[in-house]
Protein backbone atom coordinates (compact mmCIF):
# COMPACT_ATOMS: atom_id res chain seq x y z
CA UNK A 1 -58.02 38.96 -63.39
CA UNK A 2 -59.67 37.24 -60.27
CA UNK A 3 -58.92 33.20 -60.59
CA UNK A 4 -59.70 32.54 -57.17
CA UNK A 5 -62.55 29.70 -56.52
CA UNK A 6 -65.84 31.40 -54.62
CA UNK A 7 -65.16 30.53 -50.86
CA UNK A 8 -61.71 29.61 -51.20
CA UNK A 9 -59.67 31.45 -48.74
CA UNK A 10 -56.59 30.62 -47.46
CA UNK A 11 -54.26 28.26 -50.08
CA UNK A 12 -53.40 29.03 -53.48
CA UNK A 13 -51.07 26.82 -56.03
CA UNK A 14 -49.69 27.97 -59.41
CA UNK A 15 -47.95 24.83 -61.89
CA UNK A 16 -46.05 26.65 -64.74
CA UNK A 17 -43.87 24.81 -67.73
CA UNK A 18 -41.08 26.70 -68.70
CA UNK A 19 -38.83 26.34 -71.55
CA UNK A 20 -36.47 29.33 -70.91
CA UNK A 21 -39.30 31.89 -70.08
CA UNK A 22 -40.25 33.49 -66.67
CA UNK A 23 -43.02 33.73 -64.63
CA UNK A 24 -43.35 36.71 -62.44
CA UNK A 25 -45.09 36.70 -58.97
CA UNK A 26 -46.04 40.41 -57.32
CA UNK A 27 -45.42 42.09 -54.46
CA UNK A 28 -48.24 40.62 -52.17
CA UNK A 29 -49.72 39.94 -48.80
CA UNK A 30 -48.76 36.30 -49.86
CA UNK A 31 -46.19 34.07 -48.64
CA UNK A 32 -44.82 31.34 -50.95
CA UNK A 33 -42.89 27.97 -51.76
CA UNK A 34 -41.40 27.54 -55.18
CA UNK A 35 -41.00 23.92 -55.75
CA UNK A 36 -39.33 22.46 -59.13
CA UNK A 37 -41.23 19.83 -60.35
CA UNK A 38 -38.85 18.71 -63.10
CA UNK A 39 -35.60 20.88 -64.23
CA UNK A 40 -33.92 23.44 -62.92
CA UNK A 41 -34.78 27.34 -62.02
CA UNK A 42 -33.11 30.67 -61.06
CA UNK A 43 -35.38 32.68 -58.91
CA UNK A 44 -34.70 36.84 -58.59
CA UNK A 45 -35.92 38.05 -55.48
CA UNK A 46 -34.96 41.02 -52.96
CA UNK A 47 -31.72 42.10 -55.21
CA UNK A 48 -30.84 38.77 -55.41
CA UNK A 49 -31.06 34.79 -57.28
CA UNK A 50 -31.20 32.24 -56.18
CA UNK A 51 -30.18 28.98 -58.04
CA UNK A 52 -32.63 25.86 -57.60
CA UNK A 53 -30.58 22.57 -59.06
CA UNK A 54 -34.27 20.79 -59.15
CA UNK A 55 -34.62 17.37 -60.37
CA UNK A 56 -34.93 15.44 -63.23
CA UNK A 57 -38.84 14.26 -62.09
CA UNK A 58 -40.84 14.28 -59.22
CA UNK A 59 -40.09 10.94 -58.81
CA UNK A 60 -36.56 11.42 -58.57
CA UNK A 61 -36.63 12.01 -54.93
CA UNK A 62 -36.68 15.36 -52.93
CA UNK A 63 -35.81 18.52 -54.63
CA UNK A 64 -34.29 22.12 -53.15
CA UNK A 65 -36.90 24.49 -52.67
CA UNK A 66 -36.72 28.50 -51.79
CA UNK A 67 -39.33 29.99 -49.13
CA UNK A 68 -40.70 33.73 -50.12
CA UNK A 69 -41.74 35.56 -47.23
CA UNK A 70 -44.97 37.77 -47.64
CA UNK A 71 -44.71 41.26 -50.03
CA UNK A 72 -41.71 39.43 -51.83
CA UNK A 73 -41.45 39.58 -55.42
CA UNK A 74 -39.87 37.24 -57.14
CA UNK A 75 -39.48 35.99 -61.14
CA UNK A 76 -38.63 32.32 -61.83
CA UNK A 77 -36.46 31.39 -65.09
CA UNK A 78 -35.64 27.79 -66.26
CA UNK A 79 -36.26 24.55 -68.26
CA UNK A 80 -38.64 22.48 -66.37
CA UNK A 81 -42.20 22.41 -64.28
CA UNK A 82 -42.25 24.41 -61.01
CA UNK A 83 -45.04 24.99 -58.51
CA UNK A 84 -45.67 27.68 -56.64
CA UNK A 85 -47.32 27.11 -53.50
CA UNK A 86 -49.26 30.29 -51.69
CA UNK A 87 -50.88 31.42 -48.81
CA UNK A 88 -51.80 34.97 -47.88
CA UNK A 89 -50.66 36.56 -45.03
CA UNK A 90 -49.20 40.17 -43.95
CA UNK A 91 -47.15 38.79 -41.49
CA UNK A 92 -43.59 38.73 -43.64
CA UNK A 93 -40.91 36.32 -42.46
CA UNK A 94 -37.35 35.98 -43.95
CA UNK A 95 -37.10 34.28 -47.10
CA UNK A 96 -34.69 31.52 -47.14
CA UNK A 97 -33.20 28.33 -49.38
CA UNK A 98 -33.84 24.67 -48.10
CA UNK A 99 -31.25 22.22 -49.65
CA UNK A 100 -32.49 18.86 -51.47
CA UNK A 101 -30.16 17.18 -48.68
CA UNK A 102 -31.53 19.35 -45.63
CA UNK A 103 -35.65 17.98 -47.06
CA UNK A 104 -36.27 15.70 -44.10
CA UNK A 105 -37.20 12.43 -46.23
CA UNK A 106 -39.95 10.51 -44.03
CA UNK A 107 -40.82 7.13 -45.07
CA UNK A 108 -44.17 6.65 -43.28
CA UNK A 109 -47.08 3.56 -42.83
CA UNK A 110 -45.77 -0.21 -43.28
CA UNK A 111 -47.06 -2.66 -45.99
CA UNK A 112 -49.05 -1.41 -48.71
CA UNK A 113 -49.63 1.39 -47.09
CA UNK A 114 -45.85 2.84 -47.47
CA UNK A 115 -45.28 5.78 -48.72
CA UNK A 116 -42.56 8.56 -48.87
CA UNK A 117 -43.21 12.09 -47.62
CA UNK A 118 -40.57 15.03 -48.54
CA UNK A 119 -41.77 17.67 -45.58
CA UNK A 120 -39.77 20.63 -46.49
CA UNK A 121 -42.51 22.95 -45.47
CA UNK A 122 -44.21 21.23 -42.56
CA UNK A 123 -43.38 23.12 -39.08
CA UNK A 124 -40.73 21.06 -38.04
CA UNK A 125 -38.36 22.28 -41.38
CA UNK A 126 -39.63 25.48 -42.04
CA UNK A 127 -40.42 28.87 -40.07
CA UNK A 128 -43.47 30.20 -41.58
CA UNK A 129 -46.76 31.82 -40.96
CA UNK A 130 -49.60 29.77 -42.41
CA UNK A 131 -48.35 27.32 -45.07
CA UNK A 132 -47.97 23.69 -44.14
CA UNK A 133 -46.27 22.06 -47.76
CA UNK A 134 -44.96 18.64 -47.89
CA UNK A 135 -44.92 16.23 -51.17
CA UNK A 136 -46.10 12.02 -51.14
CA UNK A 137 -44.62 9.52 -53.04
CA UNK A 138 -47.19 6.39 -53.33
CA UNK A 139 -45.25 3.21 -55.32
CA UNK A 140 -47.58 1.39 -57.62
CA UNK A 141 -49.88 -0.40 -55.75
CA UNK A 142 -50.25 1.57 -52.38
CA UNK A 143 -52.54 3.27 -50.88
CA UNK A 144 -51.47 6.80 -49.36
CA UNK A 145 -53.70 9.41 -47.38
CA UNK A 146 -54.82 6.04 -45.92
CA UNK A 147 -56.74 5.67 -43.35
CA UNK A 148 -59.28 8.71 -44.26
CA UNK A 149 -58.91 11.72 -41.79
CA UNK A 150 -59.96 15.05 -41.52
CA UNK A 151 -59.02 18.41 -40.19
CA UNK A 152 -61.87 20.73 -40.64
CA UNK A 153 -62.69 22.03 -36.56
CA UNK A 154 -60.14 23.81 -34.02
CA UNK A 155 -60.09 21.38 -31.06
CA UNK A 156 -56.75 22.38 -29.65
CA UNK A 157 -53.96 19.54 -29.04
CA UNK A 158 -56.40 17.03 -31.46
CA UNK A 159 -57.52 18.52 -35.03
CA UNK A 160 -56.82 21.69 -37.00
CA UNK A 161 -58.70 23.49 -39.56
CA UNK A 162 -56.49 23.30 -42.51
CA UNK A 163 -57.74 23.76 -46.81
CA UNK A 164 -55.58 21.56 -48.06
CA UNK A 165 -54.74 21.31 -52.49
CA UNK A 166 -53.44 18.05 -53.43
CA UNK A 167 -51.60 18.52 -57.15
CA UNK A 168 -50.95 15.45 -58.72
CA UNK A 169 -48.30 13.52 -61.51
CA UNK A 170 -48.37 10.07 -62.33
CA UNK A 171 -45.78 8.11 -64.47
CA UNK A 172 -45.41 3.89 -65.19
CA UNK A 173 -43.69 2.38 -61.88
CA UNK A 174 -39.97 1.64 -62.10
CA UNK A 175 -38.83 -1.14 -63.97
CA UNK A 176 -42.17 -2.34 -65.56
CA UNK A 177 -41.47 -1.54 -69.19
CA UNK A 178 -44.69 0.57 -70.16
CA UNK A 179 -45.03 1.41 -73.53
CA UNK A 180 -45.04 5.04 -75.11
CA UNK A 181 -48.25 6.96 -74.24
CA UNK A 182 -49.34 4.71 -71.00
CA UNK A 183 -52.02 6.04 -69.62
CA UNK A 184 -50.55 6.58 -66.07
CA UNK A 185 -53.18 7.20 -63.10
CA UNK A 186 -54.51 6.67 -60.17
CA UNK A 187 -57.08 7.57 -57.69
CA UNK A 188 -58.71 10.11 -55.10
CA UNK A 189 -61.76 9.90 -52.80
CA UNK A 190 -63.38 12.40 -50.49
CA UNK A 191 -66.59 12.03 -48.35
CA UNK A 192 -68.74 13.35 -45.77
CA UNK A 193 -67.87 14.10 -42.11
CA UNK A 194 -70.50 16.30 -40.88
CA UNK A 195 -73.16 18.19 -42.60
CA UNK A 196 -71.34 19.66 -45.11
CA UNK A 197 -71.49 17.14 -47.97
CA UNK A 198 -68.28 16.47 -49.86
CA UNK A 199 -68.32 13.50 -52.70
CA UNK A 200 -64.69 12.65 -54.43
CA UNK A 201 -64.08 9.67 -56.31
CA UNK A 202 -61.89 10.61 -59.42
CA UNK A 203 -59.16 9.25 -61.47
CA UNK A 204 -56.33 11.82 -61.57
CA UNK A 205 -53.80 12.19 -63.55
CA UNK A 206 -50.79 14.45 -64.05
CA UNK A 207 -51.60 17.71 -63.71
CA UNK A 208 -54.92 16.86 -62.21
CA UNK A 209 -55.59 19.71 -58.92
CA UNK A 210 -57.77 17.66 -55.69
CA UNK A 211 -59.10 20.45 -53.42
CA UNK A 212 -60.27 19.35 -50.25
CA UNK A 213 -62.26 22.43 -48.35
CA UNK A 214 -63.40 19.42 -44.88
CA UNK A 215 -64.86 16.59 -45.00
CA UNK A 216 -62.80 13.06 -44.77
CA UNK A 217 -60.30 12.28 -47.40
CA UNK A 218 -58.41 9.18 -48.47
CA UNK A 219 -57.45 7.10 -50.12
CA UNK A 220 -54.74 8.25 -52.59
CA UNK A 221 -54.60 5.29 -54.31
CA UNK A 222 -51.65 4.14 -57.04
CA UNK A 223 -52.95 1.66 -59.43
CA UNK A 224 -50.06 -1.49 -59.74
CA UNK A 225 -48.87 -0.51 -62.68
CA UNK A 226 -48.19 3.23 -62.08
CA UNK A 227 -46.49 5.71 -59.38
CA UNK A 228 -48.19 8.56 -57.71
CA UNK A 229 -47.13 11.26 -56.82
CA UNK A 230 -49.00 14.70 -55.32
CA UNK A 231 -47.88 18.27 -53.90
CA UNK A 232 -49.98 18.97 -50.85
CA UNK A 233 -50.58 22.23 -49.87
CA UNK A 234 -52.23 23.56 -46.36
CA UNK A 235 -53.12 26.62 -44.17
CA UNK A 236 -56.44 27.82 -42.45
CA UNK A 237 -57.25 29.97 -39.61
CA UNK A 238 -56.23 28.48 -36.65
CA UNK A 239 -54.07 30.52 -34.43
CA UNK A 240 -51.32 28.29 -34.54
CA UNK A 241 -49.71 26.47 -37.63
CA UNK A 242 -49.88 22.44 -37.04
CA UNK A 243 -51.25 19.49 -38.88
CA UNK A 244 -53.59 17.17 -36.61
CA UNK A 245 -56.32 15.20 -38.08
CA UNK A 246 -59.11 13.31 -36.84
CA UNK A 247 -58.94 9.63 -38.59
CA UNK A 248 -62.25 8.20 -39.33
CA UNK A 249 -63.06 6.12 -36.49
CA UNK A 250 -64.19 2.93 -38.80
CA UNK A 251 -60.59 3.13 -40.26
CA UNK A 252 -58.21 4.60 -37.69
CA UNK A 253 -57.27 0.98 -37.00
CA UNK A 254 -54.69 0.82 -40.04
CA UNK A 255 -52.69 2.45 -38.03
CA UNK A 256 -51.94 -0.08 -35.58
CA UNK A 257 -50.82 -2.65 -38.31
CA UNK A 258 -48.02 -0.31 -39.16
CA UNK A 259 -45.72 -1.40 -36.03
CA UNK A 260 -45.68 -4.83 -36.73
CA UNK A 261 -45.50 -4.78 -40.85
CA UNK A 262 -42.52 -4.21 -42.60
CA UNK A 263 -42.39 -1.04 -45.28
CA UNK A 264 -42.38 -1.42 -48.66
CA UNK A 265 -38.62 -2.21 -49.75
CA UNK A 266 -38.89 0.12 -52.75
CA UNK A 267 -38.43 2.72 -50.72
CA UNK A 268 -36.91 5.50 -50.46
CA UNK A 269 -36.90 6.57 -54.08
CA UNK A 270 -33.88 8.54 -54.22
CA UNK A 271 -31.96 10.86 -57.08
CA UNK A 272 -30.25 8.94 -59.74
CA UNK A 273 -27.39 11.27 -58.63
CA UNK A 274 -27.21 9.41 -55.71
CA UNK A 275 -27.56 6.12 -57.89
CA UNK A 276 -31.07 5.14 -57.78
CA UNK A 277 -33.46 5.70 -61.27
CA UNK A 278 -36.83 4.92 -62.25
């Protein structure tokens, strides 16, 4: 069955829950990055498995991840919520395991603009063809994907064309004593850059799937009461793999505030292995 979205063409995600099942993924001109959500997964690929520990939430700090090179098949087992994020390409490189403590953990912006950014597939960490993958934390009350940017034209050394799927969860911030069944949220805008009309302004929600074709987008905002979290994948056409945006020019000042404001002191989040919980 075709699920792809007309005019969609260069990112794919899949979200599965598992409770002790599998999910298979083909042999394909595709290259991927399995990321547990919540739990933990064995992954069989090339004659082998390999073992992702996971984490208890996505808000439990970075998590291990395993890198599938194009044509690999592969079939994930576990307890737990895993993405799978995709890309197609027949150019196959090696497949390989990241550790939770090689994720470089980036804690960028100052203020209320902090947030925490797990790249793990950004160029810098990984060696692949066309996926760009990296995951935001956004405390309740910050904004994230702040100021508005875009990266929809190749002008070399200044933007990239990149898709890019933003997959979100969102659970009551740490320490605030929500009640069962709180409705946690928060919020996602796109908007116009050129002539191709874009128009975003949702609530999201766990589970909730942002896909952002051009255009400016920003803010990802966490309401006060509730932490955000979202899964971002990237790739497009450009020859080489790099993110550069263009901020919009009424907001790229924000940027400048950041070297003289102090970051949000509730971050990093970090495992409650390593002592820190929600």
């Amino acid at each position: 069955m075709d699920t792809s979205i007309p005019g969609w063409q260069y990112t794919g995600i899949r979200v599965a829950a598992l409770d002790g099942g599998k999910v298979g993924l083909s042999r394909r001109d595709v290259e991927r990055i399995v990321v547990p959500l919540s739990g933990s997964f064995s992954v069989g690929h090339e004659g082998t498995v390999t073992e992702l520990a996971g984490r208890a939430h996505v808000f439990d700090g970075p998590t291990d991840v395993l890198y599938l090179g194009a044509r690999t098949g592969a079939e994930i087992r576990g307890h737990g919520r895993v993405a799978v994020a995709e890309a197609p390409t027949g150019d196959a490189r090696p497949s390989r395991y990241l550790a939770r403590s090689d994720v470089p953990v980036e804690i960028r912006g100052a203020g209320r603009d902090t947030r925490q950014v797990h790249n793990f597939g950004t160029p810098d960490a990984l060696d692949a063809v066309a996926l760009i993958v990296c995951e935001v934390i956004t405390p309740g009350g910050n904004w994230s994907s702040h100021p508005a940017h875009k990266h929809d034209e190749h002008v070399p050394g200044h933007e990239s064309r990149l898709e890019e799927i933003y997959y979100f969860e969102a659970a009551p911030a740490r320490g605030i004593g929500a009640p069962d069944g709180a409705d946690a949220f928060g919020s996602f805008a796109t908007y116009t850059s050129g002539d191709r009309e874009i128009d975003t302004q949702a609530l999201v929600r766990t589970g909730d799937i942002a896909l952002v074709p051009y255009g400016y987008h920003g803010p990802a905002a966490a309401a006060p009461e509730y932490d955000l979290y979202y899964l971002n994948v990237m790739a497009g056409p450009d020859p080489e793999r790099v993110w550069l945006v263009s901020d919009d020019p009424r907001q790229a000042w924000i940027r400048s505030r950041w070297a003289r404001d102090a970051p949000d002191t509730r971050l990093p989040f970090l495992s409650t292995a390593e002592g820190v919980s929600r």
